[in-house]
PDB file of N, CA and C in Angstrom:
ATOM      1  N   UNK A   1       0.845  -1.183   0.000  1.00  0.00           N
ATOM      2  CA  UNK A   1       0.000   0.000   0.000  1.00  0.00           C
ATOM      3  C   UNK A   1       0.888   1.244   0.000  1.00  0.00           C
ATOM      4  N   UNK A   2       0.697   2.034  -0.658  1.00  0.00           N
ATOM      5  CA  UNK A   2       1.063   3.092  -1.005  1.00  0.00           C
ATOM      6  C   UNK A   2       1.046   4.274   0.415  1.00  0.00           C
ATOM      7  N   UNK A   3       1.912   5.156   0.755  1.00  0.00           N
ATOM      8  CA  UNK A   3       1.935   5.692   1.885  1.00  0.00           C
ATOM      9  C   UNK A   3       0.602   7.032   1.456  1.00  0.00           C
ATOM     10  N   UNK A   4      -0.219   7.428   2.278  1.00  0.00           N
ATOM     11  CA  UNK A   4      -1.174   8.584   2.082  1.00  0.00           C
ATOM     12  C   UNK A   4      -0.833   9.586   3.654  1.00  0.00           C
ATOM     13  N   UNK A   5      -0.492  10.704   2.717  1.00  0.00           N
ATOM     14  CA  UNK A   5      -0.124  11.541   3.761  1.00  0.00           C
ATOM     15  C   UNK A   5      -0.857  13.141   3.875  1.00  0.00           C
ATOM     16  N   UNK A   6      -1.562  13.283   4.927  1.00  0.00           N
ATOM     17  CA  UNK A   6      -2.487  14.531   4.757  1.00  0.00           C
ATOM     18  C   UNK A   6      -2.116  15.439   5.910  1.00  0.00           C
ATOM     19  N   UNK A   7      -1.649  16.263   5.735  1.00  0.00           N
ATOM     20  CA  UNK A   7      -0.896  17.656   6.332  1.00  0.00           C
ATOM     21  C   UNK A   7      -1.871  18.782   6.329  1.00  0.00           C
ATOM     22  N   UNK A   8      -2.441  19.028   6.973  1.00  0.00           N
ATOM     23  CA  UNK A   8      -3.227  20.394   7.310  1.00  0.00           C
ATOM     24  C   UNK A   8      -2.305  21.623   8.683  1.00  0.00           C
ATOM     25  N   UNK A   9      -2.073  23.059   8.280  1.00  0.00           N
ATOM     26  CA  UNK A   9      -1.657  24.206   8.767  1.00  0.00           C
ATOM     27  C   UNK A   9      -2.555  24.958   8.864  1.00  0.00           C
ATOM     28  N   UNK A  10      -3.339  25.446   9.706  1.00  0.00           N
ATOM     29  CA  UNK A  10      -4.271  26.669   9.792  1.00  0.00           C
ATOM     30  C   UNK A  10      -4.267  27.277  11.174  1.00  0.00           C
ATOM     31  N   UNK A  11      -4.539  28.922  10.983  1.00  0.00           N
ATOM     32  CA  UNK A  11      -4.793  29.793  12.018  1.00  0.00           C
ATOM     33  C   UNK A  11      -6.452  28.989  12.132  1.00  0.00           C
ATOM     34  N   UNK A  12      -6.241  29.352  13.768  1.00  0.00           N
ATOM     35  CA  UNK A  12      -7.809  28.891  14.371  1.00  0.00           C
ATOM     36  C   UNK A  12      -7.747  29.047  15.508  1.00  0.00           C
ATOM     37  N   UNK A  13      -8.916  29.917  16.131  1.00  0.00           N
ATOM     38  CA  UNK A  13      -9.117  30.165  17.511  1.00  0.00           C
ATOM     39  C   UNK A  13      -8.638  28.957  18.679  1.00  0.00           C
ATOM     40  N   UNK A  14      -8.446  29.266  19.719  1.00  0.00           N
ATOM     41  CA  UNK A  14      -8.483  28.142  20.701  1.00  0.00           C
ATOM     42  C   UNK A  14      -9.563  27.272  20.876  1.00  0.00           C
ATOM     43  N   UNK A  15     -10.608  27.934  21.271  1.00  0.00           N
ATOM     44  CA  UNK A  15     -11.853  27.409  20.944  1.00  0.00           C
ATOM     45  C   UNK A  15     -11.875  26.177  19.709  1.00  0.00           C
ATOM     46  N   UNK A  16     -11.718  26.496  18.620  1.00  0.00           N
ATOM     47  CA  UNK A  16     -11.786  25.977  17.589  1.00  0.00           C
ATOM     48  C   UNK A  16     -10.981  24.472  17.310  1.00  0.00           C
ATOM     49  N   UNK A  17     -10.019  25.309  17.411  1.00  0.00           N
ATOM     50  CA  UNK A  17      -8.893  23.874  18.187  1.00  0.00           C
ATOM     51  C   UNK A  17      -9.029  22.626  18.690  1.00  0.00           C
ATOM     52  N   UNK A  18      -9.710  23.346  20.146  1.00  0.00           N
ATOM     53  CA  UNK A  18     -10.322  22.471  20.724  1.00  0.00           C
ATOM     54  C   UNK A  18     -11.813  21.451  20.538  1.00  0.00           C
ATOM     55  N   UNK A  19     -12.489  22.419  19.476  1.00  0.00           N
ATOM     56  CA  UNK A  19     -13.223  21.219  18.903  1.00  0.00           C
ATOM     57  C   UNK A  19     -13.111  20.737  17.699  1.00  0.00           C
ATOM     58  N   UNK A  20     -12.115  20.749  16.725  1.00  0.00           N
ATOM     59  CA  UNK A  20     -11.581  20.080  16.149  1.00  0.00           C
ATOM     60  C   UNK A  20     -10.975  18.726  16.955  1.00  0.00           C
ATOM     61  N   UNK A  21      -9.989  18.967  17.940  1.00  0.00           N
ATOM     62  CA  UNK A  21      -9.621  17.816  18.645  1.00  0.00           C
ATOM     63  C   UNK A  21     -10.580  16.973  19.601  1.00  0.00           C
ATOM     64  N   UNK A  22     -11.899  17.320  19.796  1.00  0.00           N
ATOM     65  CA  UNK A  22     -13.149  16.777  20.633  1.00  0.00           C
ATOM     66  C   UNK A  22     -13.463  15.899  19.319  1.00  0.00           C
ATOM     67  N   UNK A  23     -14.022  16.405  18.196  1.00  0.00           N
ATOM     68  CA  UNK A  23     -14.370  15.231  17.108  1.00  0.00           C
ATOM     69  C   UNK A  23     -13.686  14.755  16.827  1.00  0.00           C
ATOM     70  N   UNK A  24     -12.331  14.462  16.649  1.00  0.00           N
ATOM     71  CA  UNK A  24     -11.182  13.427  16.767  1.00  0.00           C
ATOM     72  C   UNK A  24     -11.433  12.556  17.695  1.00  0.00           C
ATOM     73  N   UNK A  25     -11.479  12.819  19.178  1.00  0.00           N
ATOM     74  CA  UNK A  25     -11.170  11.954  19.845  1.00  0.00           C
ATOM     75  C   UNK A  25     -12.749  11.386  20.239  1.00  0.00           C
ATOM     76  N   UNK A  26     -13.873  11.850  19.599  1.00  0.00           N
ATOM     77  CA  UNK A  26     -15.088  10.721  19.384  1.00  0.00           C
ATOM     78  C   UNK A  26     -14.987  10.106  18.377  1.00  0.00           C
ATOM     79  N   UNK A  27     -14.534  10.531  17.245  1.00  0.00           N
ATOM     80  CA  UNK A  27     -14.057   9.292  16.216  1.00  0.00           C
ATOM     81  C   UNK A  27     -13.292   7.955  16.797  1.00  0.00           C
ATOM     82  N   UNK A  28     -12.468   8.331  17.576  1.00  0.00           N
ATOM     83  CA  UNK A  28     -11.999   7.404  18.153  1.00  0.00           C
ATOM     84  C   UNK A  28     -12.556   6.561  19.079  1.00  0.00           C
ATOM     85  N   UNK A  29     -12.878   7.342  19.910  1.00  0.00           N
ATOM     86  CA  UNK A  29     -14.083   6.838  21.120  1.00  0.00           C
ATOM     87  C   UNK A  29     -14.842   5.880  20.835  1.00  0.00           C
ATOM     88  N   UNK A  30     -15.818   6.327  19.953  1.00  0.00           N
ATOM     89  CA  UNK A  30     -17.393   5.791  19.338  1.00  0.00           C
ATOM     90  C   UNK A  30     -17.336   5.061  18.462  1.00  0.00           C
ATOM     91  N   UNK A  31     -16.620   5.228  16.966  1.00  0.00           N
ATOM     92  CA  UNK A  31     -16.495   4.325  16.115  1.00  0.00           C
ATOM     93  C   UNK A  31     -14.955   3.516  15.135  1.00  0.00           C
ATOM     94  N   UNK A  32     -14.431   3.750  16.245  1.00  0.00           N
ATOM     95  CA  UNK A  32     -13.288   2.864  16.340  1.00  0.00           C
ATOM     96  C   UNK A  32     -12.220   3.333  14.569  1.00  0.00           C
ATOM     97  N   UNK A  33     -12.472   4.305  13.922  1.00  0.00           N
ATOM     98  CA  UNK A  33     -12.164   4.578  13.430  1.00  0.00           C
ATOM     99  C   UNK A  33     -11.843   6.330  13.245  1.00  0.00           C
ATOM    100  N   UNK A  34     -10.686   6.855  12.167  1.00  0.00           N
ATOM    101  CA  UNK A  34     -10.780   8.101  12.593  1.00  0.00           C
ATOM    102  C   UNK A  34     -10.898   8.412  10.229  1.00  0.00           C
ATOM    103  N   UNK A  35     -11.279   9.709  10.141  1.00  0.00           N
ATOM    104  CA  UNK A  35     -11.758   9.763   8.744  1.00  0.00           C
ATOM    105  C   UNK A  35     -11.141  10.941   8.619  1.00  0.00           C
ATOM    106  N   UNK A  36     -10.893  11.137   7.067  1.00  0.00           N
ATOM    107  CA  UNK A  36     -10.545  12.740   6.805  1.00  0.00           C
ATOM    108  C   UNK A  36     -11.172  12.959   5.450  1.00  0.00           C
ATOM    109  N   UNK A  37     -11.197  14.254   5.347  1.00  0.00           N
ATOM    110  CA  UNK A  37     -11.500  14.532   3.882  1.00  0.00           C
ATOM    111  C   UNK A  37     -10.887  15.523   3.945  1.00  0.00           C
ATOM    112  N   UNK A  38     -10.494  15.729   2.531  1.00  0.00           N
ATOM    113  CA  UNK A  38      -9.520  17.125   1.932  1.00  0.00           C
ATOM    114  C   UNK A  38      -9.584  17.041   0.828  1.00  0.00           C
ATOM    115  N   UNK A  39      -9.991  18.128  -0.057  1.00  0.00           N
ATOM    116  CA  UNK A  39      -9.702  17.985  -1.606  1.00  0.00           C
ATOM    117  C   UNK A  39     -10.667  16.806  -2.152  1.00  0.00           C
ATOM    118  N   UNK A  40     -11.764  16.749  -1.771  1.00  0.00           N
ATOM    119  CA  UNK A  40     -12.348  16.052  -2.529  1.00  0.00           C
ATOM    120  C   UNK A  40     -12.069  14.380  -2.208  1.00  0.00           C
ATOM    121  N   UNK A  41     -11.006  14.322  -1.605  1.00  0.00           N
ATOM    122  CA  UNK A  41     -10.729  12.768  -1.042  1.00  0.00           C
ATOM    123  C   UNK A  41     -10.998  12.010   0.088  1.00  0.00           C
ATOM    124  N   UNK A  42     -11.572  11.443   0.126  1.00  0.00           N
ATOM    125  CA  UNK A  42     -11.880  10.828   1.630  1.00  0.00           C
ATOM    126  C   UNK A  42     -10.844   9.335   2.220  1.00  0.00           C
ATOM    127  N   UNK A  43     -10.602   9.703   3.309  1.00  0.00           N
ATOM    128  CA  UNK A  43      -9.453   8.581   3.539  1.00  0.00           C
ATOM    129  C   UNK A  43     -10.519   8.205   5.254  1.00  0.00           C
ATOM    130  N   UNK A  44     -10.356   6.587   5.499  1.00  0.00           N
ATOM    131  CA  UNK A  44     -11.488   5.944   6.545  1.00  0.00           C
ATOM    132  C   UNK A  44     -10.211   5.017   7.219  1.00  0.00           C
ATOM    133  N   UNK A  45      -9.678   5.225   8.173  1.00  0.00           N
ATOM    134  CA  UNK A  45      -8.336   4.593   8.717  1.00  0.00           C
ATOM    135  C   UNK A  45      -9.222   3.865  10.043  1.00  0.00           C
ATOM    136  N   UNK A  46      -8.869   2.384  10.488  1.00  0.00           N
ATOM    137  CA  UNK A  46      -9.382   1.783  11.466  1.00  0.00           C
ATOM    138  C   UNK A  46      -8.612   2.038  12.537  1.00  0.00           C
ATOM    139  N   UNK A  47      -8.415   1.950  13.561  1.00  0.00           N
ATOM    140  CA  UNK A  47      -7.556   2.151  14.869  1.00  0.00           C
ATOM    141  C   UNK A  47      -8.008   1.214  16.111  1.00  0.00           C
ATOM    142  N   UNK A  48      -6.953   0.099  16.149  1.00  0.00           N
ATOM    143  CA  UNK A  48      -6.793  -0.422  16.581  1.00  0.00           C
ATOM    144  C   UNK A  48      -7.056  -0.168  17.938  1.00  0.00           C
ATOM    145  N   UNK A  49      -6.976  -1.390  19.142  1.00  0.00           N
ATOM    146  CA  UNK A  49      -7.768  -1.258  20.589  1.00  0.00           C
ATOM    147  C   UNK A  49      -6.906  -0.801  21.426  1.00  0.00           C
ATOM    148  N   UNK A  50      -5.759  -0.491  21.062  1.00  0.00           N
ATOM    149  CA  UNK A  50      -4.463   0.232  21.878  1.00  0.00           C
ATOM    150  C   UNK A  50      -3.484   0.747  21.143  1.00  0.00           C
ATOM    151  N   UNK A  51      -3.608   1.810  21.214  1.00  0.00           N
ATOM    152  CA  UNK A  51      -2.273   2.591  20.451  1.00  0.00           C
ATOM    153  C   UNK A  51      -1.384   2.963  21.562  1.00  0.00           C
ATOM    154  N   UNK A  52      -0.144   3.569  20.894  1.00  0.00           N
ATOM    155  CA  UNK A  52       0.514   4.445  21.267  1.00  0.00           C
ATOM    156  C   UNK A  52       0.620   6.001  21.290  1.00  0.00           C
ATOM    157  N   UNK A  53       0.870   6.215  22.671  1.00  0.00           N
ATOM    158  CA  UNK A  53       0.556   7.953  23.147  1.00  0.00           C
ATOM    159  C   UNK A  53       2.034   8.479  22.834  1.00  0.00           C
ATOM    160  N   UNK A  54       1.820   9.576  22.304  1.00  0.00           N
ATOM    161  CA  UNK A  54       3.366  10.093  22.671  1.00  0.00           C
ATOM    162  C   UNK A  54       2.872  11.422  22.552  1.00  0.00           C
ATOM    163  N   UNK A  55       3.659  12.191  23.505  1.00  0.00           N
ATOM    164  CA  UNK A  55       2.801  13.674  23.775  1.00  0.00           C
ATOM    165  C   UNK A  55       4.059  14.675  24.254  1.00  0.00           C
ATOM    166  N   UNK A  56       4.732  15.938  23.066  1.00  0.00           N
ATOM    167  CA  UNK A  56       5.631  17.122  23.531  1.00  0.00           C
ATOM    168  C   UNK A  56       5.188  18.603  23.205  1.00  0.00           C
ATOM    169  N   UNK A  57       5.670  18.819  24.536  1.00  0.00           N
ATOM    170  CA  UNK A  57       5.830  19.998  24.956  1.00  0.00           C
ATOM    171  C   UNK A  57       7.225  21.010  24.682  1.00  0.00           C
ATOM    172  N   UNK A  58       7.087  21.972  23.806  1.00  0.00           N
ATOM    173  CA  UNK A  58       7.839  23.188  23.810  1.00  0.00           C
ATOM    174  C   UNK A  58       7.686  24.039  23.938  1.00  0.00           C
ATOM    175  N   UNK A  59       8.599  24.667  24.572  1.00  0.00           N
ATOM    176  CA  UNK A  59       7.912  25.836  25.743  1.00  0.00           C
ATOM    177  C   UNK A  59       9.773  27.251  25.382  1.00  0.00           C
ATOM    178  N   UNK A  60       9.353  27.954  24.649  1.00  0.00           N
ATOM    179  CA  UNK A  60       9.979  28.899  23.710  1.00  0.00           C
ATOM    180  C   UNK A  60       9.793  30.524  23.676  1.00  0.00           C
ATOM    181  N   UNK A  61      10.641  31.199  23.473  1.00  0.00           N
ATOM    182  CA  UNK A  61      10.405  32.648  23.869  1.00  0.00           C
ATOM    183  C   UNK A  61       9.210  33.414  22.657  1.00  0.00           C
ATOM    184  N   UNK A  62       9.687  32.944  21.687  1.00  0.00           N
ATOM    185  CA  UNK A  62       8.693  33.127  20.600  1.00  0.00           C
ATOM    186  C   UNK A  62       7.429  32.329  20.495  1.00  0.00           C
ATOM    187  N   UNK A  63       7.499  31.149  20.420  1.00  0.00           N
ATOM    188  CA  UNK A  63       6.289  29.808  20.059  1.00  0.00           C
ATOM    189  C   UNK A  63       6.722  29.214  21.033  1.00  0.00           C
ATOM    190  N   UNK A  64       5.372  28.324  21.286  1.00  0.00           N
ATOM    191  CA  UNK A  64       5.212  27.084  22.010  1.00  0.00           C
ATOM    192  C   UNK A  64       4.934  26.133  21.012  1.00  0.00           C
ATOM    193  N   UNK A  65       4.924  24.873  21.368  1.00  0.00           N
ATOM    194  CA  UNK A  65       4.120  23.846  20.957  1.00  0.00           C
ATOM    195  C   UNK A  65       3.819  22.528  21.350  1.00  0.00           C
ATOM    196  N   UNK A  66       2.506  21.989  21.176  1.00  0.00           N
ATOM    197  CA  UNK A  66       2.096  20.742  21.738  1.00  0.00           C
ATOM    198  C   UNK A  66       2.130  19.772  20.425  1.00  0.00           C
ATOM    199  N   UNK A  67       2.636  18.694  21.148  1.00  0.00           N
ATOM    200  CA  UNK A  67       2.573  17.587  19.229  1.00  0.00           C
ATOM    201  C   UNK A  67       2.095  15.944  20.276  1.00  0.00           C
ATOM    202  N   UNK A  68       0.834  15.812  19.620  1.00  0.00           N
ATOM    203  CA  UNK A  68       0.597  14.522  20.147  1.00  0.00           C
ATOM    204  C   UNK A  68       0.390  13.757  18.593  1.00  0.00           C
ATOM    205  N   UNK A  69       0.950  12.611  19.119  1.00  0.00           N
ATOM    206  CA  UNK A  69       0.656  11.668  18.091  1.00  0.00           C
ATOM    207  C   UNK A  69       0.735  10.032  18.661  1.00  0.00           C
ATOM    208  N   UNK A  70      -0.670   9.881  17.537  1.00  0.00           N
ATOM    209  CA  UNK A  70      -0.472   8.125  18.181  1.00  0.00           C
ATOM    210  C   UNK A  70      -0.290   7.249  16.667  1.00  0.00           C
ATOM    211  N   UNK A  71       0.752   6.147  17.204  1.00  0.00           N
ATOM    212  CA  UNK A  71       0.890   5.237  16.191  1.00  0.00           C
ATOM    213  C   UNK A  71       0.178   3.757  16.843  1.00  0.00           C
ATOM    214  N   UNK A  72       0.275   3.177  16.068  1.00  0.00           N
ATOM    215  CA  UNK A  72      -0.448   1.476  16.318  1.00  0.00           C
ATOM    216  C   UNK A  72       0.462   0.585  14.779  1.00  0.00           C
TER     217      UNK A  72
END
């Protein structure tokens, strides 16, 4: 299988943010899968009953940043 890689960058309120990452993590929750669309493409990825957490913090005079990501 061919690697599919979908990269999204956008300004967005905190608020916003945060519910972007709330329907993520009921995708996950509820139907055991997580989905994207962009450009007209829809990609439907299953996720397994235990992943891996990995979660950083940078903490910078200019930017911060949080990067969570889970693999399985």
């Amino acid at each position: 299988m061919d690697l599919i890689e979908i990269k999204e960058k956008e300004l967005l309120s905190r608020e916003a943010a945060a519910a972007r990452l709330h329907a993520l993590a009921d995708m996950l929750a509820k139907e055991n899968d997580v989905e994207f669309e962009r450009g007209g493409m829809r990609v439907k990825v299953h996720v397994p009953d235990e992943v891996h957490l990995k979660l950083e913090f940078e903490l910078g005079e200019d930017e911060s940043e949080l990067e969570i990501e889970l693999t399985w």
